[in-house]
N, C-alpha and C. Protein backbone atom coordinates (compact mmCIF):
# COMPACT_ATOMS: atom_id res chain seq x y z
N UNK A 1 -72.22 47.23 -48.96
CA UNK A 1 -72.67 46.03 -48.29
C UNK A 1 -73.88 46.30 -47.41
N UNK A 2 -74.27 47.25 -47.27
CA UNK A 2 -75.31 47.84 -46.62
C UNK A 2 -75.10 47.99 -44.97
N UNK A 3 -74.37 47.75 -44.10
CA UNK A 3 -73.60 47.59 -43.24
C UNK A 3 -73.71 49.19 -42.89
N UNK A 4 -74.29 49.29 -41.26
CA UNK A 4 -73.81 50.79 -41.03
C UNK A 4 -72.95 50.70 -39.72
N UNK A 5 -72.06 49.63 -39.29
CA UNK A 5 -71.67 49.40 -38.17
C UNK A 5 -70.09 49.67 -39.19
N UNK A 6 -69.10 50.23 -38.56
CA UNK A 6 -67.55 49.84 -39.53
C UNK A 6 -66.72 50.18 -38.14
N UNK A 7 -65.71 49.00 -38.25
CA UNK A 7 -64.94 48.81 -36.81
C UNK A 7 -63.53 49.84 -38.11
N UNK A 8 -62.67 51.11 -37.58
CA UNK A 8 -61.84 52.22 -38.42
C UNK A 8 -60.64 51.94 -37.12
N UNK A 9 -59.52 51.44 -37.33
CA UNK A 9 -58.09 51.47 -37.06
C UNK A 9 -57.58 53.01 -36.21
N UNK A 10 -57.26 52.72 -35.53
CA UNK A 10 -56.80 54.58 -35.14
C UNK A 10 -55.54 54.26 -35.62
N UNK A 11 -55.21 55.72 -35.52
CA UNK A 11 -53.82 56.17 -36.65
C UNK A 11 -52.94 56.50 -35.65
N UNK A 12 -51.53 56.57 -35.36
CA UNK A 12 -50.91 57.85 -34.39
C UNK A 12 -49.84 57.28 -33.65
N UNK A 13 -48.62 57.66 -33.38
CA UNK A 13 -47.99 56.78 -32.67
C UNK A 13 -47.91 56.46 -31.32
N UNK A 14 -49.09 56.61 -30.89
CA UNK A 14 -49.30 56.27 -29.58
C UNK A 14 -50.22 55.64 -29.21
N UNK A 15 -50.89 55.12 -30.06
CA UNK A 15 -52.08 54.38 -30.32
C UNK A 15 -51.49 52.72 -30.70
N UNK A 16 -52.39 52.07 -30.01
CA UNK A 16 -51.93 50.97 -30.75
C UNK A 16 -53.41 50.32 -32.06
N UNK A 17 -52.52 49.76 -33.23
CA UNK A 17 -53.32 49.23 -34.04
C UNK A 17 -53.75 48.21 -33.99
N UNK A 18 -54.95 47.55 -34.24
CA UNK A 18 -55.68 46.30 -34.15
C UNK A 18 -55.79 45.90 -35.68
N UNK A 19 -55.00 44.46 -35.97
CA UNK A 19 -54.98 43.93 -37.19
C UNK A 19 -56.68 43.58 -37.66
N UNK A 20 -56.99 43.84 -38.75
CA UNK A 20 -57.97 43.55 -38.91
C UNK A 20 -57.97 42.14 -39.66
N UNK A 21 -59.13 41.15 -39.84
CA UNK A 21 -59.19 40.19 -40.99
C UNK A 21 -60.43 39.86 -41.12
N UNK A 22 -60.60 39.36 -42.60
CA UNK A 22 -61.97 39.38 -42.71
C UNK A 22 -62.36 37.62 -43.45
N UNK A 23 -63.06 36.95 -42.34
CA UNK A 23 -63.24 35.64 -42.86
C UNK A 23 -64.60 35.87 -43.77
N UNK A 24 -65.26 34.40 -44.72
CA UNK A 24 -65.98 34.71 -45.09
C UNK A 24 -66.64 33.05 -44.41
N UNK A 25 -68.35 33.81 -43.86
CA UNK A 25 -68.78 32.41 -43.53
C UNK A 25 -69.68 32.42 -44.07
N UNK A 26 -69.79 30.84 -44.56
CA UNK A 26 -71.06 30.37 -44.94
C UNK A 26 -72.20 29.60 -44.23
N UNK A 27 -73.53 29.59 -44.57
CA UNK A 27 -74.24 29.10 -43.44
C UNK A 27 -75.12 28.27 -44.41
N UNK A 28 -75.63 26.91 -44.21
CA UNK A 28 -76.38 26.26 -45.20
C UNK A 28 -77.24 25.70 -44.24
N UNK A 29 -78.51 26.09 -44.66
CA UNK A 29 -79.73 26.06 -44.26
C UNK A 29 -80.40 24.62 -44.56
N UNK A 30 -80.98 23.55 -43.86
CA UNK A 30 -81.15 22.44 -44.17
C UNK A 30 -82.09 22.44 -45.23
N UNK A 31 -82.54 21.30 -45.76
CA UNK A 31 -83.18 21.12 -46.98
C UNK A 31 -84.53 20.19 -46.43
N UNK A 32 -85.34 20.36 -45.48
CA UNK A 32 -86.27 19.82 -44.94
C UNK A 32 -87.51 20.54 -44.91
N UNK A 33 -88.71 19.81 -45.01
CA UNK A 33 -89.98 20.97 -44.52
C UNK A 33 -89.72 21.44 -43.59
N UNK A 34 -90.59 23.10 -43.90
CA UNK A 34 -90.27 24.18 -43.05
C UNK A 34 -88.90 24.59 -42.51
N UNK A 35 -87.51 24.04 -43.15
CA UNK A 35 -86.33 24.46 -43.00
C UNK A 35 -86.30 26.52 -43.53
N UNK A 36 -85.48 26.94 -43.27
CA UNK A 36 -85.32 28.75 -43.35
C UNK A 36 -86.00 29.36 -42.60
N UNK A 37 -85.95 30.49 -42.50
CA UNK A 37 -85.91 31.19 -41.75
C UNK A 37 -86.29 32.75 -42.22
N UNK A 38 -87.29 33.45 -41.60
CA UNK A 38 -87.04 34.93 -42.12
C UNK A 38 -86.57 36.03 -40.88
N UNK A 39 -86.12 35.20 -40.06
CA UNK A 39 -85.74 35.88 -38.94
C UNK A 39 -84.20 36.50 -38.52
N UNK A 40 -84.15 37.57 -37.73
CA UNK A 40 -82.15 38.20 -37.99
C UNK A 40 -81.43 36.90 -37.62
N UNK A 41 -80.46 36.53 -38.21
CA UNK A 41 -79.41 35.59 -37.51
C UNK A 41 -77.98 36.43 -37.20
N UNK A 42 -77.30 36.11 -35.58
CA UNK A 42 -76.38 36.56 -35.65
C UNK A 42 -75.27 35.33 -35.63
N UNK A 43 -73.90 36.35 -35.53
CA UNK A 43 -72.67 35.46 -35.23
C UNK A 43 -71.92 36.22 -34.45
N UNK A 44 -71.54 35.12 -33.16
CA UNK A 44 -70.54 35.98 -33.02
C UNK A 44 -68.87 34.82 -33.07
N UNK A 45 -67.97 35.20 -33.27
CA UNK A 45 -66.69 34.96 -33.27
C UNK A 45 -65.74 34.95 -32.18
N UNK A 46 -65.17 33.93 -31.53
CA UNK A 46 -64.55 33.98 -30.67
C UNK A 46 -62.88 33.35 -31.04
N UNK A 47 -61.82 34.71 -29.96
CA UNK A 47 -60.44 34.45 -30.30
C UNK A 47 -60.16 34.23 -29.31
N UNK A 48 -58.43 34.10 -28.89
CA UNK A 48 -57.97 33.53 -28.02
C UNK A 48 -57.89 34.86 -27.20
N UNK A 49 -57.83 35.76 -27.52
CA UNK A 49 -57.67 37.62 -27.39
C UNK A 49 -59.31 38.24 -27.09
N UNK A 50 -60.13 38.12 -27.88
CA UNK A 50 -61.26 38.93 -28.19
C UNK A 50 -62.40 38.27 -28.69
N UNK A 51 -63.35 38.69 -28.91
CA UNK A 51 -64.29 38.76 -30.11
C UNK A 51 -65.10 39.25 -30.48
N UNK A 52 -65.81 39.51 -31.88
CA UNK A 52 -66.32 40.35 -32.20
C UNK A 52 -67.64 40.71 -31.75
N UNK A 53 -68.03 40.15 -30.78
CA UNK A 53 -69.51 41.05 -30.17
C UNK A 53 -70.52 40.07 -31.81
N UNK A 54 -72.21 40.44 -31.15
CA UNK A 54 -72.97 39.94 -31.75
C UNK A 54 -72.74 40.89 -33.32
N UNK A 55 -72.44 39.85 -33.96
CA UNK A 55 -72.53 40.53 -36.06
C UNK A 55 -74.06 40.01 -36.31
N UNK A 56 -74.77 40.54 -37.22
CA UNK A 56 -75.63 40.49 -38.09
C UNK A 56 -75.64 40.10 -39.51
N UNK A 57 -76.06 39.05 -39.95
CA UNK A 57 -75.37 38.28 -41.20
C UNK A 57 -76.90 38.86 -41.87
N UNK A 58 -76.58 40.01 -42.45
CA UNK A 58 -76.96 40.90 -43.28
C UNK A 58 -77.09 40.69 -44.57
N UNK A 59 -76.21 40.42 -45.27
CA UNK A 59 -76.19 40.64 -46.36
C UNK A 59 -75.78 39.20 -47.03
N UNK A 60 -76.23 38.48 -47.81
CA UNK A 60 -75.61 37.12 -48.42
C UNK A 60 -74.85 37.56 -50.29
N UNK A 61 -73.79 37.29 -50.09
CA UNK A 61 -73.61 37.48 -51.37
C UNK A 61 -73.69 36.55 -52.65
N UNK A 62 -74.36 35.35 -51.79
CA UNK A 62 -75.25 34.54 -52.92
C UNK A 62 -76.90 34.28 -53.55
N UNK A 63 -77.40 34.97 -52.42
CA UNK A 63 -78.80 34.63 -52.51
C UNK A 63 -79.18 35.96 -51.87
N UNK A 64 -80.46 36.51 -52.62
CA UNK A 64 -80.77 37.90 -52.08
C UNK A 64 -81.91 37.79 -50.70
N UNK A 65 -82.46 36.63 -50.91
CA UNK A 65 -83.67 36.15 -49.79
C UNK A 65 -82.42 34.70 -49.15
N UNK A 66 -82.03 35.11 -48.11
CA UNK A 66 -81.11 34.62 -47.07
C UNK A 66 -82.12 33.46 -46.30
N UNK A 67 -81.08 32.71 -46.18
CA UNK A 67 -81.23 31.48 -45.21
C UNK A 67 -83.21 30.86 -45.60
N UNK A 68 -82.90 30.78 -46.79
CA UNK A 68 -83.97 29.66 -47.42
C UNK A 68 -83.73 28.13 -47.39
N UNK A 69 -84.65 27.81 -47.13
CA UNK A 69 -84.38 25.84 -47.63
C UNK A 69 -83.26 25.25 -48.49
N UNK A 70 -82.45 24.80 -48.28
CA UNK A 70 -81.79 24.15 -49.14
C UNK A 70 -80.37 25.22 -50.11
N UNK A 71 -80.29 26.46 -49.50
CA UNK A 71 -79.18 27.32 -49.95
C UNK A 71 -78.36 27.38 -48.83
N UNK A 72 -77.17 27.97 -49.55
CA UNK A 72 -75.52 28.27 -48.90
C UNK A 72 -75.51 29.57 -49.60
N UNK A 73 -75.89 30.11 -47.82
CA UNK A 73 -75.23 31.80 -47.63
C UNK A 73 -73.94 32.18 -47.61
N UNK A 74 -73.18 33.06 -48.22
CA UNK A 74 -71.93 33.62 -48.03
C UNK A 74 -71.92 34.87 -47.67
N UNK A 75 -71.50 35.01 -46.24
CA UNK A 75 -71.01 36.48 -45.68
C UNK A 75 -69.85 37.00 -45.21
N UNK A 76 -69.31 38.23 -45.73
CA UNK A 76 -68.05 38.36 -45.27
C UNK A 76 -67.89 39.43 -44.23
């Protein structure tokens, strides 16, 4: 995924584990002049517990040139 950030579970019984899950979001870019973007977009995610700090929507697994006019990005 090209991703060099990876959140790794510690192991041990004295450790506690953090469930992981992995949503997938999509982002659809309007369909107007001069709509997209070639600039980083982040996300961040908020729980009732935590959240994940600023993500980098890196990688689209529909479109290789991200957040163009008139497409729906999928990132997981």
């Amino acid at each position: 995924d090209g991703q060099i950030e990876r959140e790794l579970p510690a192991l041990g019984s004295n450790l506690a584990v953090k469930a992981t899950t992995t949503y997938h979001v999509t982002v659809t870019t309007g369909d107007v002049k001069n709509a997209g973007t070639d600039a980083n977009v982040y996300l961040t995610l908020y729980g009732t517990k935590d959240d994940t700090g600023s993500l980098l929507l890196k990688n689209s697994s529909t479109f290789k040139d991200k957040f163009e006019r008139g497409h729906s990005d999928v990132f997981a």
